[in-house]
Protein backbone atom coordinates (compact mmCIF):
# COMPACT_ATOMS: atom_id res chain seq x y z
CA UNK A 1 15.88 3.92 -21.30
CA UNK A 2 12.60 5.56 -20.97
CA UNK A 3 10.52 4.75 -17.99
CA UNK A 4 7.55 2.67 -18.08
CA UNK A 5 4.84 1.40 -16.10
CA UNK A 6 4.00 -2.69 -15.52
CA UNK A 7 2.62 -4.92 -13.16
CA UNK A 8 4.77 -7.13 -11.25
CA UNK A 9 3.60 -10.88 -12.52
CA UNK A 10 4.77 -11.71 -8.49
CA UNK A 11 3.33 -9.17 -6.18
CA UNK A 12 0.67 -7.63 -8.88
CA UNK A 13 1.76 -3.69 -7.91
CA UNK A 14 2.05 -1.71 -10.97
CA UNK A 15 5.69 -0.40 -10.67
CA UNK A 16 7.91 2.20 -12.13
CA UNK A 17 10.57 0.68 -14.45
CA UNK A 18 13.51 2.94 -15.62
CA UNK A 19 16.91 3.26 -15.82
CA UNK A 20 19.03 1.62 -12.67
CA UNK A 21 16.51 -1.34 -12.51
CA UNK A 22 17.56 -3.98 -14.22
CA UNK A 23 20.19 -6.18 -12.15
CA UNK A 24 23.28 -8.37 -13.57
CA UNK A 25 22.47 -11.14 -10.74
CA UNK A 26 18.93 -10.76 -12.38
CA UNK A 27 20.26 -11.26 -15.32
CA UNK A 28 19.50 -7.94 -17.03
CA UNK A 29 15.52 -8.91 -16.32
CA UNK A 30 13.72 -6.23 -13.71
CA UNK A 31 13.12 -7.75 -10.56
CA UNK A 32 10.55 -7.25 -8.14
CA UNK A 33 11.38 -5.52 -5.05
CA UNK A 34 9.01 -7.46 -3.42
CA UNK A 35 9.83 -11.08 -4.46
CA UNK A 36 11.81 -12.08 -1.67
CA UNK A 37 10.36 -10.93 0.91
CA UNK A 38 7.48 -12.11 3.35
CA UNK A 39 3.86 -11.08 2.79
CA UNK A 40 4.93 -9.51 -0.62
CA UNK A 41 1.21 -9.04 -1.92
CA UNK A 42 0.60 -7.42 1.31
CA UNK A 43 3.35 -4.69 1.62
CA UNK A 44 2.52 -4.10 -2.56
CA UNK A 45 -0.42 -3.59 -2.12
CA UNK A 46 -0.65 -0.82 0.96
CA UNK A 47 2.61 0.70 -1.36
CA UNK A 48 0.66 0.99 -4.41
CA UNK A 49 -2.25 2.64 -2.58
CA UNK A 50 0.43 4.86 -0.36
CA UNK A 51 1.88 6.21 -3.68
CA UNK A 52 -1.38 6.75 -5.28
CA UNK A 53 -2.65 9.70 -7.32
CA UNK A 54 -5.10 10.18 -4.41
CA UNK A 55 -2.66 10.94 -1.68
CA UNK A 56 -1.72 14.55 -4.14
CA UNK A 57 -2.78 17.78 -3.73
CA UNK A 58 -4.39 17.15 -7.11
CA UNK A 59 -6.50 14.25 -6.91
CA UNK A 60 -9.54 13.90 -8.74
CA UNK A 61 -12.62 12.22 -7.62
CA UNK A 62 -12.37 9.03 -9.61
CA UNK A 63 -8.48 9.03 -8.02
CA UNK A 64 -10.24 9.30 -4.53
CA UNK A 65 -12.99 6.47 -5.29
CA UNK A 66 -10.02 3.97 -6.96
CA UNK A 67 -8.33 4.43 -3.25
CA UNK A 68 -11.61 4.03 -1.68
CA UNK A 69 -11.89 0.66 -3.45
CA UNK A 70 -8.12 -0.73 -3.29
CA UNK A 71 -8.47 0.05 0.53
CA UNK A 72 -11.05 -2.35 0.84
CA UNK A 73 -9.50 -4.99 -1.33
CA UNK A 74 -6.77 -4.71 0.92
CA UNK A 75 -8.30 -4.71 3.95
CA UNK A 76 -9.85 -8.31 2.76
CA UNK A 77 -6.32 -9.30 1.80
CA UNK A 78 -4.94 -8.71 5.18
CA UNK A 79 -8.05 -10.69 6.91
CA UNK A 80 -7.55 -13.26 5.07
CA UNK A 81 -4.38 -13.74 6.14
CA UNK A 82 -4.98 -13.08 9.68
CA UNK A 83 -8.34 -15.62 9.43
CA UNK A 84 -5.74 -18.51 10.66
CA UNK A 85 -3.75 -16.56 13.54
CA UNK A 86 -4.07 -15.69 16.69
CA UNK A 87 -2.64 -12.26 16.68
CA UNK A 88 -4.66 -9.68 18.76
CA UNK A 89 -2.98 -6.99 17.86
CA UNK A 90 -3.32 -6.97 14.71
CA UNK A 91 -6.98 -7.68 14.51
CA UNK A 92 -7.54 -4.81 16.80
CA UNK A 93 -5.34 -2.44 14.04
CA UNK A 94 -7.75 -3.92 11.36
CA UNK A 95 -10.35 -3.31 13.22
CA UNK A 96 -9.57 0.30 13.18
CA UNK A 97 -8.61 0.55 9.77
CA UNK A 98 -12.49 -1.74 8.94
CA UNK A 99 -14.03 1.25 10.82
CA UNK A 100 -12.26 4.04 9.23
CA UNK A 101 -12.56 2.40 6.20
CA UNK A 102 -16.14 2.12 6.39
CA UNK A 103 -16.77 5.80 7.75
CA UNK A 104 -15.82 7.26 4.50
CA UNK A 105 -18.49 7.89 1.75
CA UNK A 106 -16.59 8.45 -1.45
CA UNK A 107 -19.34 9.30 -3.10
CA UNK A 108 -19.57 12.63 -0.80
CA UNK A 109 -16.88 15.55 -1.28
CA UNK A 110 -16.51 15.71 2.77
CA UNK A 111 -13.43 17.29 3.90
CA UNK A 112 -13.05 14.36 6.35
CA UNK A 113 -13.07 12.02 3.65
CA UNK A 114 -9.27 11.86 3.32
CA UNK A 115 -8.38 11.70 6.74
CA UNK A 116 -10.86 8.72 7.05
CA UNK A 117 -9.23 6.64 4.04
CA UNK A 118 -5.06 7.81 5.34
CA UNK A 119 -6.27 6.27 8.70
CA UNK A 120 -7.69 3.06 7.03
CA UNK A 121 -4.25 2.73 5.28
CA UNK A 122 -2.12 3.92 8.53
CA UNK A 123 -3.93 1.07 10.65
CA UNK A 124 -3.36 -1.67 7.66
CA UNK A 125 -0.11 -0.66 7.16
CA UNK A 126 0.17 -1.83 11.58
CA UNK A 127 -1.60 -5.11 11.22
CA UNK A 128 0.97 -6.02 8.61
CA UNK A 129 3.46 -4.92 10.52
CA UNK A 130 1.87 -6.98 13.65
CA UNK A 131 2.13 -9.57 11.22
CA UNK A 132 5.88 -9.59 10.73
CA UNK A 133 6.56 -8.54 13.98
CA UNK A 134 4.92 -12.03 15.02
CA UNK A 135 7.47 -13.62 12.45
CA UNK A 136 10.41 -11.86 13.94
CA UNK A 137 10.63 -9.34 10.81
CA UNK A 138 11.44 -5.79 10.80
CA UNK A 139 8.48 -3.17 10.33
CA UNK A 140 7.73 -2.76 6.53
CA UNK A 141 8.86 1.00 5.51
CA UNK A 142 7.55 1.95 2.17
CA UNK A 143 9.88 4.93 1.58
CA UNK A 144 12.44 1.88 1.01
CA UNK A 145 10.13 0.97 -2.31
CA UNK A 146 9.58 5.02 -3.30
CA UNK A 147 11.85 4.88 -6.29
CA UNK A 148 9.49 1.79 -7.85
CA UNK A 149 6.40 4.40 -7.84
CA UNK A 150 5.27 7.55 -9.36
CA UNK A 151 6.55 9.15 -6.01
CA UNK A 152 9.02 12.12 -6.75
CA UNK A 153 8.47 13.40 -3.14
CA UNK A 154 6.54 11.97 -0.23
CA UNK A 155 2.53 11.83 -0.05
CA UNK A 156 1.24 14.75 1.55
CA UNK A 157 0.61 14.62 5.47
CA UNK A 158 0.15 17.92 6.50
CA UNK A 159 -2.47 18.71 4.59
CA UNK A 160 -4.71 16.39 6.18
């Protein structure tokens, strides 16, 4: 089977479909890697900005500007969740990720740029970690969802 791209009618991340993902106790349908667990649109939707074109050695502008704009999306996802709780913590770490977030200009080709938007992501990814911390969860690790992406190796870090 050939693999193909779709979005997840549950979480709405556009995932990798291919051979090995289709389940018997799914009964042969592809399930969502997501579904079950807590804060699924959340943890989608900092994976499918993790495993982004943008995050390559070879990312375009437009790739770079699509990040830009998913990071804020996501940003207002996570606030919206957090708009009922009293966790400091995790309104401190978006906070951080608000500020980074709004420090980058994708509209300029800044070297800093990149560093700005991974540190937007790095301090979303710990408020929704706060949050399932707070629910007695383990952290969310997205190398457990790599093989559902166009992720043959990790994002680059070093290059930063």
């Amino acid at each position: 089977m050939p693999w193909s791209r779709a979005i997840c009618s549950a979480c709405k991340a556009e995932l990798i479909y291919g051979p090995g993902k289709r389940t018997s106790s799914s009964g042969g349908e592809i399930p969502c890697p997501y579904l079950s667990l807590p804060f699924a649109e959340l943890r989608a939707g900092h994976d499918q900005i993790y495993f982004g074109p943008w995050r390559k050695v070879e990312a375009t502008q437009p790739d770079i500007r699509r990040a830009y704009n998913q990071i804020g999306r996501h940003l207002s996802a996570i606030g919206d969740i957090l708009a009922g709780k009293e966790l400091p913590s995790a309104r401190c770490d978006l906070a951080k990720a608000r500020e980074a977030y709004l420090s980058a200009d994708p509209r300029e080709d800044s070297p800093g740029l990149l560093l700005l938007l991974d540190n937007a992501l790095s301090y979303a990814h710990r408020a929704i970690d706060d949050l399932l911390h707070e629910s007695g969860l383990t952290p969310h690790h997205p190398m457990d969802f790599a093989s559902w992406y166009d992720a043959p190796e990790v994002p680059f870090q070093e290059d930063l």
